[in-house]
C-alpha atoms as a PDB file:
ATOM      1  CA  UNK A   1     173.816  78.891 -30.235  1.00  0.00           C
ATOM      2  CA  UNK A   2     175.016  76.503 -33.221  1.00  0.00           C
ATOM      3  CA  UNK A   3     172.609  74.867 -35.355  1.00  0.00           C
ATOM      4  CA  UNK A   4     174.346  71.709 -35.057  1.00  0.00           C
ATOM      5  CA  UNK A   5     174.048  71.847 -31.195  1.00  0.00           C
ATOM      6  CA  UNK A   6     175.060  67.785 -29.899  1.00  0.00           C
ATOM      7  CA  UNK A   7     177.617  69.172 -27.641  1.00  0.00           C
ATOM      8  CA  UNK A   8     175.502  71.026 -25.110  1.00  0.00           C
ATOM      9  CA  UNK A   9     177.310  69.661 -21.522  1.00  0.00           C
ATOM     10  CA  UNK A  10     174.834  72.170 -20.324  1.00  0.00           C
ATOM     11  CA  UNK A  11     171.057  74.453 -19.534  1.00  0.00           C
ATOM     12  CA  UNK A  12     170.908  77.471 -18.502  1.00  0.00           C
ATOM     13  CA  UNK A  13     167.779  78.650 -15.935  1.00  0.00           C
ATOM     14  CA  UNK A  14     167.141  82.383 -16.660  1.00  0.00           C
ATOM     15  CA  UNK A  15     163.846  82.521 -14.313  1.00  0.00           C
ATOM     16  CA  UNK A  16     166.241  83.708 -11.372  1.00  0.00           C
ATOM     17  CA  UNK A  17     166.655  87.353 -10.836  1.00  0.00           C
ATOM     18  CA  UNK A  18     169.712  89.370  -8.694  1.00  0.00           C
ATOM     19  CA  UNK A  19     168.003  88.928  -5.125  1.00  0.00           C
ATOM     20  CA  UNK A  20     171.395  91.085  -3.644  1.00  0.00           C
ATOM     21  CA  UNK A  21     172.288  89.590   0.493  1.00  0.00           C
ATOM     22  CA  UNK A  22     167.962  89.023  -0.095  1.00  0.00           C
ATOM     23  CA  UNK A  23     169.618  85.820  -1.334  1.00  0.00           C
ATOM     24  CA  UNK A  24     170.570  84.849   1.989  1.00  0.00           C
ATOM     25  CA  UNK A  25     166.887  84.885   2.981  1.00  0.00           C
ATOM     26  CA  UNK A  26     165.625  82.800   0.177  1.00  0.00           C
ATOM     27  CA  UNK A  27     167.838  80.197   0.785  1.00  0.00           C
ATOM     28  CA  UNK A  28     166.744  79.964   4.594  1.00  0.00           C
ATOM     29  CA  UNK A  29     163.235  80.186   4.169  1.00  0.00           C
ATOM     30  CA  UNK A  30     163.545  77.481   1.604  1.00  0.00           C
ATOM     31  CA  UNK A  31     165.272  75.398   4.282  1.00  0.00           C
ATOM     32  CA  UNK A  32     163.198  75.788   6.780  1.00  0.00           C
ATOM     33  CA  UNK A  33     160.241  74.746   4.076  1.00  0.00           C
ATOM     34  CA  UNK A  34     161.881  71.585   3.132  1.00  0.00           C
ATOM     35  CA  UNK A  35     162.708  70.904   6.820  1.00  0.00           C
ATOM     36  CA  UNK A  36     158.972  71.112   7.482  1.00  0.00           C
ATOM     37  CA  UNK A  37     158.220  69.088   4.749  1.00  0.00           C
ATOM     38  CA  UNK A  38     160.659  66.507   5.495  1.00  0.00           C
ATOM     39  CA  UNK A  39     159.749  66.321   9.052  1.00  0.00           C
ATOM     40  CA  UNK A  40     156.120  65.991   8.679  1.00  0.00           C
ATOM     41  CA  UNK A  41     156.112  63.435   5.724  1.00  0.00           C
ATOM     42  CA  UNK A  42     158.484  61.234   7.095  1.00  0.00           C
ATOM     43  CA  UNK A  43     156.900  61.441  11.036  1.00  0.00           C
ATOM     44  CA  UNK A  44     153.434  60.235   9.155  1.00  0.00           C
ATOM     45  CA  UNK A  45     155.363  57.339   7.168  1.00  0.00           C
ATOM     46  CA  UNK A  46     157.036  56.267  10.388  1.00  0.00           C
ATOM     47  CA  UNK A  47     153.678  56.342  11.709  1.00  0.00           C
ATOM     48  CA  UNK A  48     151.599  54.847   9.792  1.00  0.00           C
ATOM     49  CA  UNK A  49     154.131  51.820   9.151  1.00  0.00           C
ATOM     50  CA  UNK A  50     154.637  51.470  13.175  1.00  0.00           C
ATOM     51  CA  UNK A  51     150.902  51.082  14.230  1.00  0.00           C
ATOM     52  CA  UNK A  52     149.445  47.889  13.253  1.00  0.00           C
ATOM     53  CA  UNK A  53     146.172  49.953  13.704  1.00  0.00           C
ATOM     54  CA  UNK A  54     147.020  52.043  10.374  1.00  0.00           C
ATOM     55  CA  UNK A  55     147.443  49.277   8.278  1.00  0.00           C
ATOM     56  CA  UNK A  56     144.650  49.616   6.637  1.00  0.00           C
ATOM     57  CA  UNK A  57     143.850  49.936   2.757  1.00  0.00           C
ATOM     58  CA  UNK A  58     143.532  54.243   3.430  1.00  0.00           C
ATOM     59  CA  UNK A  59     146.687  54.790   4.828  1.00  0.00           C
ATOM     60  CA  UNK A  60     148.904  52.578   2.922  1.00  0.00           C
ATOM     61  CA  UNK A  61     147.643  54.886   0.166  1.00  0.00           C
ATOM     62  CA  UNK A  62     148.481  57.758   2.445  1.00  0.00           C
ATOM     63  CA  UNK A  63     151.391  55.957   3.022  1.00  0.00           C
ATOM     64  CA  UNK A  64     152.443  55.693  -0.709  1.00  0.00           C
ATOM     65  CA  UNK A  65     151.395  59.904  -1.180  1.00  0.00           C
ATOM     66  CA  UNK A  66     153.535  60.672   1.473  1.00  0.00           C
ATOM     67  CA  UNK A  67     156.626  58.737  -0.238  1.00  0.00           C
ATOM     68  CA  UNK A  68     155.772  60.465  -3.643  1.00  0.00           C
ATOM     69  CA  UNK A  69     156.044  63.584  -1.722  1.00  0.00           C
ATOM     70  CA  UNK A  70     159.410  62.647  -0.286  1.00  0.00           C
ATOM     71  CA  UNK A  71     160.924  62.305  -3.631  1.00  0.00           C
ATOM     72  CA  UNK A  72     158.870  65.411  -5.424  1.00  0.00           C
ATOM     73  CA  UNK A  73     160.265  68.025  -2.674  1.00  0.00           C
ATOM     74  CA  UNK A  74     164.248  66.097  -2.454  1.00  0.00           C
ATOM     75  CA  UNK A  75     164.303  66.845  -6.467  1.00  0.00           C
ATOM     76  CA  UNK A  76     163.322  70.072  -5.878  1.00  0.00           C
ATOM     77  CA  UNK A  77     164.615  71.706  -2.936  1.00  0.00           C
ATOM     78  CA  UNK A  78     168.492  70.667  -2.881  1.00  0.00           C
ATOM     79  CA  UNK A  79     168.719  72.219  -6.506  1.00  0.00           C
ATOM     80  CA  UNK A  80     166.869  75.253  -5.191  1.00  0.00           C
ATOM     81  CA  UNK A  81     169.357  75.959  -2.596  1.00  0.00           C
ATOM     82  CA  UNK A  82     172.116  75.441  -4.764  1.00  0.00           C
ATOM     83  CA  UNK A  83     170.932  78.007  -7.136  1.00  0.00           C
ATOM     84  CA  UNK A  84     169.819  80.441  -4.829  1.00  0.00           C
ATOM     85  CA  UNK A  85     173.543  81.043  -3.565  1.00  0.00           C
ATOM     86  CA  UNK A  86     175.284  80.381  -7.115  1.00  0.00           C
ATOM     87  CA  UNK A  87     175.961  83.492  -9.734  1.00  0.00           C
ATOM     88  CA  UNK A  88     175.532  81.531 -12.494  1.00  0.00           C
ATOM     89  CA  UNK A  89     172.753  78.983 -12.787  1.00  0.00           C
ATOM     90  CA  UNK A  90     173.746  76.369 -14.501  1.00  0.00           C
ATOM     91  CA  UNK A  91     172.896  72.975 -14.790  1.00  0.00           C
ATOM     92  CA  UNK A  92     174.374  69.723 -16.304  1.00  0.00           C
ATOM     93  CA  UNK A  93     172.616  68.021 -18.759  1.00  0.00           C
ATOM     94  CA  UNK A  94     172.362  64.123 -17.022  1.00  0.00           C
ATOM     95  CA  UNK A  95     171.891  66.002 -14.037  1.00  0.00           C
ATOM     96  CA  UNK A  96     168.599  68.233 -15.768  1.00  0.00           C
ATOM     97  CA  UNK A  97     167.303  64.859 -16.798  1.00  0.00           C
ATOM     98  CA  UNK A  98     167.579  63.547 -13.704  1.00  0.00           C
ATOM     99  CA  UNK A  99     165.455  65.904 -11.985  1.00  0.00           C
ATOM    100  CA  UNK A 100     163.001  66.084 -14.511  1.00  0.00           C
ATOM    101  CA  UNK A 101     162.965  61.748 -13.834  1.00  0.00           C
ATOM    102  CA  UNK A 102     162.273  62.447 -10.580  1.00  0.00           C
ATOM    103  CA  UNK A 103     159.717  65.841 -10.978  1.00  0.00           C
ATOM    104  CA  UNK A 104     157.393  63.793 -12.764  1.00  0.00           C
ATOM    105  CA  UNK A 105     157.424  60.541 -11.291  1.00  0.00           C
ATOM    106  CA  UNK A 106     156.472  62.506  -8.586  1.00  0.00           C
ATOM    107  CA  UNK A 107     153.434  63.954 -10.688  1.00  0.00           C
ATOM    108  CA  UNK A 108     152.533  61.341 -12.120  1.00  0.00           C
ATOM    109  CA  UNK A 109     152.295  59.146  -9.236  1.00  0.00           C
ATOM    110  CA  UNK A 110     150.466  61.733  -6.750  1.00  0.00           C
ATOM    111  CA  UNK A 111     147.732  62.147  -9.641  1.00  0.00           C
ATOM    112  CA  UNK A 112     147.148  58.401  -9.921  1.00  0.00           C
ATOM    113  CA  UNK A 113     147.421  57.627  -6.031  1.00  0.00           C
ATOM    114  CA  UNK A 114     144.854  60.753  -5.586  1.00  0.00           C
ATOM    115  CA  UNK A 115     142.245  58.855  -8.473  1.00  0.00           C
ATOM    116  CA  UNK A 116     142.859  55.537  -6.632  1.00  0.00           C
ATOM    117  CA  UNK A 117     141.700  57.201  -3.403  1.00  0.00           C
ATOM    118  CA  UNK A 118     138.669  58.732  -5.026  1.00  0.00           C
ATOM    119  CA  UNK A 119     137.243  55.166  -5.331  1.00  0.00           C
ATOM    120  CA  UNK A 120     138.698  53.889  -2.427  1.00  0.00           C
ATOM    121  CA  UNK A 121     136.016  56.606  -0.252  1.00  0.00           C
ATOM    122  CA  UNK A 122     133.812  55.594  -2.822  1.00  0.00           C
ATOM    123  CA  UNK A 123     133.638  51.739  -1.944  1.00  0.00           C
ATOM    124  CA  UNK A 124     134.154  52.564   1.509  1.00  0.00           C
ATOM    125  CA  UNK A 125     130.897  55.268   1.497  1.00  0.00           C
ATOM    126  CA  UNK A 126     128.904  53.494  -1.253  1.00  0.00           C
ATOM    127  CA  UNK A 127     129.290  49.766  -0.110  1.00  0.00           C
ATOM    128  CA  UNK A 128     130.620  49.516   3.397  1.00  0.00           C
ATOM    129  CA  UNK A 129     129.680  46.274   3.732  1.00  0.00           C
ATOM    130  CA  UNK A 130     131.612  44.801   0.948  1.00  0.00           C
ATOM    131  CA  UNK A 131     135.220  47.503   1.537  1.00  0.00           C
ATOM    132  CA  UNK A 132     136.537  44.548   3.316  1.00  0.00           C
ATOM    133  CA  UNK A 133     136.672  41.740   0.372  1.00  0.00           C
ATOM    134  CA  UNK A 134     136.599  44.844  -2.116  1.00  0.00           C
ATOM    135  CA  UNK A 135     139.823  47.022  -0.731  1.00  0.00           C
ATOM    136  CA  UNK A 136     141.877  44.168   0.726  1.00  0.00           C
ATOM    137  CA  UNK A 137     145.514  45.269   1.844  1.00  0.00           C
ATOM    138  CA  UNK A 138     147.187  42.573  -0.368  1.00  0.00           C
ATOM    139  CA  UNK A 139     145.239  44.249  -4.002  1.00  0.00           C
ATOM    140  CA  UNK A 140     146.055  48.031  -2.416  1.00  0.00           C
ATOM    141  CA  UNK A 141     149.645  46.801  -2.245  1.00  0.00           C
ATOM    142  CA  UNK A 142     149.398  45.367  -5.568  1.00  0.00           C
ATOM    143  CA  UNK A 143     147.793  48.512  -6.482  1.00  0.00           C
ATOM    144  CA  UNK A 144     150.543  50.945  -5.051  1.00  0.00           C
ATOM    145  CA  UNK A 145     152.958  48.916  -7.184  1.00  0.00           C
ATOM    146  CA  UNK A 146     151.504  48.833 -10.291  1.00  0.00           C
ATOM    147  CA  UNK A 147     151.238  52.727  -9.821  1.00  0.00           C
ATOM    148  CA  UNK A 148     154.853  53.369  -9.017  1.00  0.00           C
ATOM    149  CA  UNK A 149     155.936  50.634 -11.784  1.00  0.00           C
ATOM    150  CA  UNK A 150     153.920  52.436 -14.130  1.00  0.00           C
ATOM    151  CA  UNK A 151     154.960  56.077 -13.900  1.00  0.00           C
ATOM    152  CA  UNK A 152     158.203  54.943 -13.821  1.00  0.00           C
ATOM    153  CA  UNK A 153     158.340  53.293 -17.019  1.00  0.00           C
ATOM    154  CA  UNK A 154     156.199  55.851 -18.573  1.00  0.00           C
ATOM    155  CA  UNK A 155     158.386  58.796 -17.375  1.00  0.00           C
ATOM    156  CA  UNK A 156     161.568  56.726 -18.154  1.00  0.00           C
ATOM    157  CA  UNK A 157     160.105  55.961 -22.439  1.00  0.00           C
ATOM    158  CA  UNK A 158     158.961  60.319 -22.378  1.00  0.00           C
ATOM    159  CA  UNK A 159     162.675  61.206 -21.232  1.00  0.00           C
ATOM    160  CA  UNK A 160     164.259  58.709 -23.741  1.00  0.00           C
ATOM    161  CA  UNK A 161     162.271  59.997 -26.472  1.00  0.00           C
ATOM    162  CA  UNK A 162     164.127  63.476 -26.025  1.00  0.00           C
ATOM    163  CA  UNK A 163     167.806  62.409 -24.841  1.00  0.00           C
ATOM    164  CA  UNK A 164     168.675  61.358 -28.813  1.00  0.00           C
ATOM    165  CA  UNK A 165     167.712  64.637 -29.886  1.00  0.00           C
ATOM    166  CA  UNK A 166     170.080  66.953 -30.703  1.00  0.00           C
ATOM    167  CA  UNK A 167     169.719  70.361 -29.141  1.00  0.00           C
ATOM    168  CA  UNK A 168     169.636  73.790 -30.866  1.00  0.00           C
ATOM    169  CA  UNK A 169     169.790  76.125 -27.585  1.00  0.00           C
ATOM    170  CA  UNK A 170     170.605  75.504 -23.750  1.00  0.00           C
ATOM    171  CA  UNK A 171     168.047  78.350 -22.619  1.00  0.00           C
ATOM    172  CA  UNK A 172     165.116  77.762 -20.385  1.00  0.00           C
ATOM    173  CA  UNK A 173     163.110  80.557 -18.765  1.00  0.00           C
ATOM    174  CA  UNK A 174     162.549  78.466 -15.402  1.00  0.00           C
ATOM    175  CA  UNK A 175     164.172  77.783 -11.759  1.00  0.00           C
ATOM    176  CA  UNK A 176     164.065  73.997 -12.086  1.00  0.00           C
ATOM    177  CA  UNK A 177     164.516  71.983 -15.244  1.00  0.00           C
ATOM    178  CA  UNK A 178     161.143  71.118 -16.888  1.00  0.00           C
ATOM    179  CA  UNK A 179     161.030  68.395 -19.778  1.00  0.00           C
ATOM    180  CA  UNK A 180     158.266  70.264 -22.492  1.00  0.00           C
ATOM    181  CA  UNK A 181     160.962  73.428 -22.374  1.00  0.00           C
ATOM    182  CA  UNK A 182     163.865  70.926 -23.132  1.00  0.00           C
ATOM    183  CA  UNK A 183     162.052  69.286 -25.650  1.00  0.00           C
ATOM    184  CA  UNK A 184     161.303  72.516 -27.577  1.00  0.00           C
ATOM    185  CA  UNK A 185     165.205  73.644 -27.685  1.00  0.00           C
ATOM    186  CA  UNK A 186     165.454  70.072 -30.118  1.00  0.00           C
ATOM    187  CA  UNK A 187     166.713  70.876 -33.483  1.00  0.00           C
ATOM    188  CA  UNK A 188     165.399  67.625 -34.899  1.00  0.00           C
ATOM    189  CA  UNK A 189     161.831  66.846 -35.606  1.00  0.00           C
ATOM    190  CA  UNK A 190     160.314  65.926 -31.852  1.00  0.00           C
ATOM    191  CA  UNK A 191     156.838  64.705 -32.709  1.00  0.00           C
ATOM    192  CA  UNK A 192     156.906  61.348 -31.590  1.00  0.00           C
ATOM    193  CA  UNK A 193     157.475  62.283 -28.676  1.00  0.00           C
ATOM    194  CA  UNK A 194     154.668  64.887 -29.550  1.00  0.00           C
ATOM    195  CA  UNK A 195     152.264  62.805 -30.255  1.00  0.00           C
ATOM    196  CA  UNK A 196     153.396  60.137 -27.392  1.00  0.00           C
ATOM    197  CA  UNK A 197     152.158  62.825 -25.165  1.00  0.00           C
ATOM    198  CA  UNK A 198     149.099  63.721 -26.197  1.00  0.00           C
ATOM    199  CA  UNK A 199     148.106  60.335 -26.355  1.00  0.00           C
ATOM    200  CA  UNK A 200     148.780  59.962 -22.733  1.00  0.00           C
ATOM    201  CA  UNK A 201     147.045  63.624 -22.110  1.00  0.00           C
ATOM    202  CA  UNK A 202     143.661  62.348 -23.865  1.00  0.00           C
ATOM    203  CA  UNK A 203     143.971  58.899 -22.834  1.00  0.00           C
ATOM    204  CA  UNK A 204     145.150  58.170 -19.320  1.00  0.00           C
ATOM    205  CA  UNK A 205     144.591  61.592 -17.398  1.00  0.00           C
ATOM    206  CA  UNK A 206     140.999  61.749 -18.700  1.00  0.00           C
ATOM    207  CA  UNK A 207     140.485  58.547 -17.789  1.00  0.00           C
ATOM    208  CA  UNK A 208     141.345  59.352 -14.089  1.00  0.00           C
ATOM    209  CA  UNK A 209     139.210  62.632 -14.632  1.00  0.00           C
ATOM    210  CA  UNK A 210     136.356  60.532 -15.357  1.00  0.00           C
ATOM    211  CA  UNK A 211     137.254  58.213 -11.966  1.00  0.00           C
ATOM    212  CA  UNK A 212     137.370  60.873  -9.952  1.00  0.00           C
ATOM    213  CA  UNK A 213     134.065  62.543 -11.455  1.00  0.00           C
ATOM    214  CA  UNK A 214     131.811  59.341 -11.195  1.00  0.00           C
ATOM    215  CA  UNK A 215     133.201  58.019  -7.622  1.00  0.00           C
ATOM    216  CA  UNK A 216     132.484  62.208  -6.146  1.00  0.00           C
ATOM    217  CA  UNK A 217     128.836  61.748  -7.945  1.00  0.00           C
ATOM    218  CA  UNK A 218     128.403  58.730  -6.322  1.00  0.00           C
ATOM    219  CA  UNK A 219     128.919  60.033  -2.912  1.00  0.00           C
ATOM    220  CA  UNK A 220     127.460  62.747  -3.068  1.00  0.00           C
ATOM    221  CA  UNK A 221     124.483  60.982  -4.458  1.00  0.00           C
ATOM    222  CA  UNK A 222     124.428  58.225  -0.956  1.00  0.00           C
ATOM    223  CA  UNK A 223     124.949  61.520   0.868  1.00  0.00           C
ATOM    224  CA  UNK A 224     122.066  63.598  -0.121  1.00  0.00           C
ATOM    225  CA  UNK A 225     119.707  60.459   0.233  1.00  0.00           C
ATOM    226  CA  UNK A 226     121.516  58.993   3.323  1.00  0.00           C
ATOM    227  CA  UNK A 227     121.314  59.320   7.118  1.00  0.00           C
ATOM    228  CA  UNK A 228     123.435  61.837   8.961  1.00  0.00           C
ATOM    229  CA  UNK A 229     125.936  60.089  10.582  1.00  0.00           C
ATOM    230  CA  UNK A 230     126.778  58.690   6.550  1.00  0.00           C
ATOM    231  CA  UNK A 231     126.953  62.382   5.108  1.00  0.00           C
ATOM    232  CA  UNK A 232     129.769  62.961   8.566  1.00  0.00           C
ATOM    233  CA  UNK A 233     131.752  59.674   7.455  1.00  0.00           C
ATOM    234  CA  UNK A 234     131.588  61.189   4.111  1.00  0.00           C
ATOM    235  CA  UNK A 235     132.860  64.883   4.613  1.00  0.00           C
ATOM    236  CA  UNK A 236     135.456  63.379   7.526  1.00  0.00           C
ATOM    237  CA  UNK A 237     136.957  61.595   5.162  1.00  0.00           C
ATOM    238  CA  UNK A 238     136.200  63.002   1.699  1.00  0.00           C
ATOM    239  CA  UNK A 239     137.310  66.496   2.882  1.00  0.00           C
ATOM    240  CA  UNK A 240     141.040  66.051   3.133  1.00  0.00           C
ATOM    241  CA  UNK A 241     141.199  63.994  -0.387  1.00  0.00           C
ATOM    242  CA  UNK A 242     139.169  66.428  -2.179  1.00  0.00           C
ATOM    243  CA  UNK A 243     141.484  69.236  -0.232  1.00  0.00           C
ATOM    244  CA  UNK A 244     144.524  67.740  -1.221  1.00  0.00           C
ATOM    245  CA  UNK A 245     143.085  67.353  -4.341  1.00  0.00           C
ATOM    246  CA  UNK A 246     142.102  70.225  -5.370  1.00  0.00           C
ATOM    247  CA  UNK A 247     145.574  71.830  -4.502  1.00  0.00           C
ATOM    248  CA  UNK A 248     147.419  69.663  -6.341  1.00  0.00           C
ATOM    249  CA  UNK A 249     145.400  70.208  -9.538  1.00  0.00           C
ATOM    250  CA  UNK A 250     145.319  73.711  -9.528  1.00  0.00           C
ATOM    251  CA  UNK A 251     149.529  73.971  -9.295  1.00  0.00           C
ATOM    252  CA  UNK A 252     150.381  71.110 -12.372  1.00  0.00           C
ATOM    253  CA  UNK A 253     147.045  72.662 -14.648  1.00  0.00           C
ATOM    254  CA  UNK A 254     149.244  76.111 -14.148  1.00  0.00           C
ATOM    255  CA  UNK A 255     152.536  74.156 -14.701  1.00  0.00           C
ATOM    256  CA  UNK A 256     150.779  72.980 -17.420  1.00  0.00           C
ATOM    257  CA  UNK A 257     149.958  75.821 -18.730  1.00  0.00           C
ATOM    258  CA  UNK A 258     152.883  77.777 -18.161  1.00  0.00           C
ATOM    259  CA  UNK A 259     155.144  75.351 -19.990  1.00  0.00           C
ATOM    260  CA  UNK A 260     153.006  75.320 -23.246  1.00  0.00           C
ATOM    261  CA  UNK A 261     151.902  79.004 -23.423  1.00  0.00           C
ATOM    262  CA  UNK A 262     153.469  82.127 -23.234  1.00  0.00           C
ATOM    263  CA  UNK A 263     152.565  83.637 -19.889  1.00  0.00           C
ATOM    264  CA  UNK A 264     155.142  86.946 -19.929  1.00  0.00           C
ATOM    265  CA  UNK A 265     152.249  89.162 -19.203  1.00  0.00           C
ATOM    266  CA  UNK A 266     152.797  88.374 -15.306  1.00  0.00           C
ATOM    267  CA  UNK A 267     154.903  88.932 -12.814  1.00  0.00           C
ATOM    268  CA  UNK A 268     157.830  86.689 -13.247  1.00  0.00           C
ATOM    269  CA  UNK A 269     157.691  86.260  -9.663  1.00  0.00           C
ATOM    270  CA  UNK A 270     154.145  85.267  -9.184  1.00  0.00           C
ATOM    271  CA  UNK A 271     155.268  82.894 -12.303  1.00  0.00           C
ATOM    272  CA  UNK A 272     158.071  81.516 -10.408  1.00  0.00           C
ATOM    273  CA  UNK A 273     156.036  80.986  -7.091  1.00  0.00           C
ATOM    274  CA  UNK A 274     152.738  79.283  -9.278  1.00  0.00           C
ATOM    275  CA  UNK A 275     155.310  77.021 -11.210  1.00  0.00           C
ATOM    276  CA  UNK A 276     156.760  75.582  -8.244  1.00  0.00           C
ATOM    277  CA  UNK A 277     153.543  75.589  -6.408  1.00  0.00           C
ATOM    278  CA  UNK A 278     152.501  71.899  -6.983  1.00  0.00           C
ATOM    279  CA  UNK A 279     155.978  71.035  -5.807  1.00  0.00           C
ATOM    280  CA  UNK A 280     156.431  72.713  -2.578  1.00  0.00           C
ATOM    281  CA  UNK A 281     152.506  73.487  -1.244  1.00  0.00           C
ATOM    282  CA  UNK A 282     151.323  70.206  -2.169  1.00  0.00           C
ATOM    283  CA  UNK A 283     154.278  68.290   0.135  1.00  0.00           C
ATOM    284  CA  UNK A 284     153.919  70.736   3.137  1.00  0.00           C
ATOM    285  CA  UNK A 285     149.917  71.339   3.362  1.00  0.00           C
ATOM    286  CA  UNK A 286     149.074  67.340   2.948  1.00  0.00           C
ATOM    287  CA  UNK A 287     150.141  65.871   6.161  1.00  0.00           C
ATOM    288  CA  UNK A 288     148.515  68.733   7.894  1.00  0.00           C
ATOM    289  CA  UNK A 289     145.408  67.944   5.665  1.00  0.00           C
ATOM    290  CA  UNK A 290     145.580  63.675   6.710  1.00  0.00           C
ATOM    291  CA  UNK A 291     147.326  64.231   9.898  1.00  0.00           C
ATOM    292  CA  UNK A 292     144.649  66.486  11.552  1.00  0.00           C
ATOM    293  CA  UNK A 293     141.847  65.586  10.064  1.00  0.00           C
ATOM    294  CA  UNK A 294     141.612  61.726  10.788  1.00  0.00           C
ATOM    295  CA  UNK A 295     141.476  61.256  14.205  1.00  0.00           C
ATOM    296  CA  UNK A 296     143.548  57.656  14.171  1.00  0.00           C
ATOM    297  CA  UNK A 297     146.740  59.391  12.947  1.00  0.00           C
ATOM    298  CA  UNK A 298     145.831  62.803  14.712  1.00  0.00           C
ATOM    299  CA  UNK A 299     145.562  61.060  18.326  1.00  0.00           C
ATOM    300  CA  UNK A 300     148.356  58.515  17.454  1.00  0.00           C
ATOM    301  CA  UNK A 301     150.983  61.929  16.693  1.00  0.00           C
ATOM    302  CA  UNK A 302     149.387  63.397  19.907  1.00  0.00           C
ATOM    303  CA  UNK A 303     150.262  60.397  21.932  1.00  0.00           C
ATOM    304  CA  UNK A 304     153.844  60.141  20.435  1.00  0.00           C
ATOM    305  CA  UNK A 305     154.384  63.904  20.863  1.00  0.00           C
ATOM    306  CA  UNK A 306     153.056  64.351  24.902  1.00  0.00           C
ATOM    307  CA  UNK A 307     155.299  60.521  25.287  1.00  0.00           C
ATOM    308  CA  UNK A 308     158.835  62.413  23.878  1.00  0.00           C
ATOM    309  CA  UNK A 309     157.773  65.619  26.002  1.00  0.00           C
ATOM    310  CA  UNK A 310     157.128  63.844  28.844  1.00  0.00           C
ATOM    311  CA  UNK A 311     160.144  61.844  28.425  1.00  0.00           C
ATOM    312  CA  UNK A 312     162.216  64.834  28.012  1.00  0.00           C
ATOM    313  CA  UNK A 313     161.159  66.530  31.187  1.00  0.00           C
ATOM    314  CA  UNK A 314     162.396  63.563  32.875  1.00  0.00           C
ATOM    315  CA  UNK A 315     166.008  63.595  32.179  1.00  0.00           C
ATOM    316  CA  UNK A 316     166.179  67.703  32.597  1.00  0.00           C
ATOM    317  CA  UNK A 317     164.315  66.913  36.210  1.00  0.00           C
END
């Protein structure tokens, strides 16, 4: 690796290991995953934007999570299947940047739409009187979109902060590409895009923190001095976000984590399985979280479901 490294055409992901015909198995059983999560993602979409009874400010945020997911699992899971079969994983530079575009738009935008939602139970628990005028569809939409625009322009300034750089290696210890590893291989100084960073770490992800840790108090304040039939509104529909939540935090703080400190001491496949954890868990065990805990989209898939099988009986009889 040259000092004077512009021309890299390419990275190199040295996280896989020689699997042997186990590579066969890999590469269906991550098929069949992103099957699943394709199927159940886009079956809530379709619907929640097909009942006029779902449009309502909670599912068009639902609605919006399921999208993200979408998009987090399709940059992830075509790229895994190529490399599971390849001999030599390689990846092209535009094509690296692309999925890191897409990896944390995905983040970024499930971490926001998960704050949002925190205050959306909390208005709906705290002041049910007023969620009507408070959480109208038209400022959710305008919500959603401010979100999306958002991440999107912050993701798109992070990633042009690191294209000019020149690069000193083409080496990163992952299965996917990952921006903070990419950034490190610069042979120019990087800390403006450094410090551009932090600023949004201690800035705008605290500041959701914070959201999330009032709007819970809140709650759980009206539920502990409520009636019973509040403190079941609140766990029916607290339980899922705070689920969903909760899983999705605990795979990007390890992401986190892994990227920024050295974490050889384990297993480097319990370090592959935790790094893409937030990418693949997150997209499969949501729907199951929404869709079977809220009885509108629950009974609305069980309608749908018995109408198909009953339809299908039909033409074999």
């Amino acid at each position: 690796m040259t000092k004077n490294s512009t021309q890299v055409s390419y990275v190199i992901l040295t996280a896989y290991f020689d699997t042997g015909h186990l590579k066969y198995f890999y590469f269906i059983s991550v098929m069949f995953i992103y099957i699943l999560v394709l199927g159940a993602n886009v079956l809530l979409i379709v619907v929640i934007c097909m009942n006029r009874s779902l449009h309502e400010p909670m599912y068009m945020f639902l609605c919006s999570l399921f999208v993200t997911e979408l998009l987090g699992s399709t940059g992830l899971f075509p790229f895994l299947l190529v490399q599971i079969l390849s001999d030599a994983h390689i990846v092209s530079v535009p094509l690296c940047l692309l999925q890191i575009y897409c990896l944390y738009l995905y983040g970024n935008v499930e971490y926001y739409t998960l704050g949002v939602m925190s205050y959306d139970r909390y208005v709906a628990i705290c002041f049910p009187l007023q969620y009507n005028t408070r959480m109208t569809c038209g400022k959710v939409a305008k919500i959603i979109s401010g979100i999306w625009l958002y991440c999107a322009l912050y993701v798109g300034v992070t990633i042009s902060l690191t294209v000019p750089l020149p690069l000193c290696g083409n080496i990163i210890n992952k299965v996917y590409c990952d921006y903070y590893p990419i950034a490190k291989l610069a042979c120019s100084d990087s800390t403006a895009s450094k410090i551009y960073e932090l600023v949004y770490l201690f800035t705008v992800i605290f500041s959701v923190v914070f959201l999330i840790l009032f709007t819970y108090m809140k709650i759980l304040k009206v539920c502990l001095c409520g009636s019973k039939q509040t403190r079941q509104k609140a766990i029916s529909t607290c339980a899922p976000h705070l689920a969903s939540l909760l899983n999705f935090s605990f795979g990007a703080l390890f992401e986190l984590t892994q990227t920024r400190f050295n974490m050889s001491h384990l297993p480097n496949m319990l370090r592959v399985f935790l790094s893409i954890y937030w990418l693949t868990c997150t997209p499969l065990l949501n729907p199951l979280l929404y869709g079977l805990n809220m009885s509108k989209i629950r009974n609305i898939c069980i309608g749908k479901v018995e109408k198909l099988l009953s339809s299908v009986i039909k033409q074999i009889f």
